[in-house]
Protein backbone atom coordinates (compact mmCIF):
# COMPACT_ATOMS: atom_id res chain seq x y z
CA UNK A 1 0.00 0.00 0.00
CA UNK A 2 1.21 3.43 -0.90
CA UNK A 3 1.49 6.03 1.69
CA UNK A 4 0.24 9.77 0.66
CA UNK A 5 2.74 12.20 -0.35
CA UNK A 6 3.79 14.63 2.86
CA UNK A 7 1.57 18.34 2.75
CA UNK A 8 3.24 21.09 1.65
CA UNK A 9 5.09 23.23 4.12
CA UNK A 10 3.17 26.41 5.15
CA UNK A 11 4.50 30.01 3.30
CA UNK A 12 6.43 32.21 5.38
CA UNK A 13 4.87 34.45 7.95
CA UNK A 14 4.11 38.17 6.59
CA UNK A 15 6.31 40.39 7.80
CA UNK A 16 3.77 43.20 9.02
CA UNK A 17 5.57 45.64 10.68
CA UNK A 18 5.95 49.15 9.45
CA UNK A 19 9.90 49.70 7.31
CA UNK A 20 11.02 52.16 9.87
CA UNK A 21 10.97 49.08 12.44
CA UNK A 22 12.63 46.75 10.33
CA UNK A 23 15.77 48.70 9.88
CA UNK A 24 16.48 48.07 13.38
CA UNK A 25 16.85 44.51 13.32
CA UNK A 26 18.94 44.63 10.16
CA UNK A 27 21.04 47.56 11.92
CA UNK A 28 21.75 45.38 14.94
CA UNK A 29 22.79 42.74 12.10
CA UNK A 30 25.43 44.96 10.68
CA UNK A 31 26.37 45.88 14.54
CA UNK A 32 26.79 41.56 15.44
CA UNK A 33 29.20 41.58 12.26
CA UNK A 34 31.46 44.47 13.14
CA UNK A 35 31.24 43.17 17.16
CA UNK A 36 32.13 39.56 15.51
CA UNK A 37 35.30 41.28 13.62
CA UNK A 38 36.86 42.80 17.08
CA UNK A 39 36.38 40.38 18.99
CA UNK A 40 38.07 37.74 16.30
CA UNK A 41 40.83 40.03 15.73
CA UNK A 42 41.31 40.38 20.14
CA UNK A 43 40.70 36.76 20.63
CA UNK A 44 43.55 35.38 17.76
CA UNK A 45 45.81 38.43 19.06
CA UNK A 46 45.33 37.62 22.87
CA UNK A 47 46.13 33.50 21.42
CA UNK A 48 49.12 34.84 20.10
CA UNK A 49 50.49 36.64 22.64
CA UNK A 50 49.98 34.26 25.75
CA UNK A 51 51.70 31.55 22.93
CA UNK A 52 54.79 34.30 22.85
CA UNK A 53 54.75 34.60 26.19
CA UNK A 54 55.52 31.12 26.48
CA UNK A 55 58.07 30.80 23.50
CA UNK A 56 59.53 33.96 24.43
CA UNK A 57 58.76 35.34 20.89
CA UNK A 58 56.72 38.70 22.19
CA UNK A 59 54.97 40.47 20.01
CA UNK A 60 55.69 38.51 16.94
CA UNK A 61 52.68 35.91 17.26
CA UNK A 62 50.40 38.73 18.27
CA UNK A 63 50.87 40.55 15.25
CA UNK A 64 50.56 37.59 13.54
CA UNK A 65 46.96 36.35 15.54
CA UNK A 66 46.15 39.64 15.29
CA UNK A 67 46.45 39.59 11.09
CA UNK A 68 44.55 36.03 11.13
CA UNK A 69 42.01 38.02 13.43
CA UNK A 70 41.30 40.10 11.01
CA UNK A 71 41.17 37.70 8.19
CA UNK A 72 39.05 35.67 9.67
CA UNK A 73 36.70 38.63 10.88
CA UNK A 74 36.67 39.56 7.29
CA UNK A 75 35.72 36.30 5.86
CA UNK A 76 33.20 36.19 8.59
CA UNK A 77 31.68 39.08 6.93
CA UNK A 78 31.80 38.31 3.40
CA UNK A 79 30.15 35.08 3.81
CA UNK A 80 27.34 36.76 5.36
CA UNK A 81 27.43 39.60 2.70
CA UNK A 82 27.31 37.29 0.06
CA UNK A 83 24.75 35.03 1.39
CA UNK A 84 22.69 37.99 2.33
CA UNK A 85 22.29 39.23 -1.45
CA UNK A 86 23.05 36.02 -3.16
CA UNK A 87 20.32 34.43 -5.29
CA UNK A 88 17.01 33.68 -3.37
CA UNK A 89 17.72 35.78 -0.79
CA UNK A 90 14.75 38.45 0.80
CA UNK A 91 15.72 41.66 -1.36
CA UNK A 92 17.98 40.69 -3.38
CA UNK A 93 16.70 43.58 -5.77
CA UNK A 94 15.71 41.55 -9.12
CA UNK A 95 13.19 44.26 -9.59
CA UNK A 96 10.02 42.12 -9.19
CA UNK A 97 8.02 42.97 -6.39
């Protein structure tokens, strides 16, 4: 016996607040990615410099942890950049509304 195929999922819920209140979640967005880039480029450069602290290498591994830091915090960002106006994404400004 053949079992029936699943239902289809439900649409998205409508989004029905007014646009001034919208930009305030996507601000705080943009605020979580620059927070996300300090605190990557503070957390490799803090790795770094307790490691030179125990090779006696000070501040060579910093700077370096500091650089990947900042790489990664940039990555980090254009990831979410790209994902954000990729294909299929909300507003991704093909012009059809």
């Amino acid at each position: 016996m053949a079992s029936a195929p699943p239902p289809p999922p439900p649409p998205p819920p409508r989004d029905d607040r007014p646009e001034t209140t919208r930009g305030y979640g996507q601000g705080y967005a943009y605020f979580g990615m620059a927070l996300n880039f300090t605190v990557a480029i503070l957390l490799f450069g803090a790795l770094g410099w307790w490691i030179d602290g125990l090779v006696h290498t000070r501040p060579l591994l910093a700077i370096v942890g500091a650089f990947v830091g900042g790489f990664a915090g940039f990555m980090s960002i254009y990831y979410r950049v790209k994902r954000d106006t990729g294909p299929g994404a909300r507003g991704s400004g093909n012009g059809k509304t």
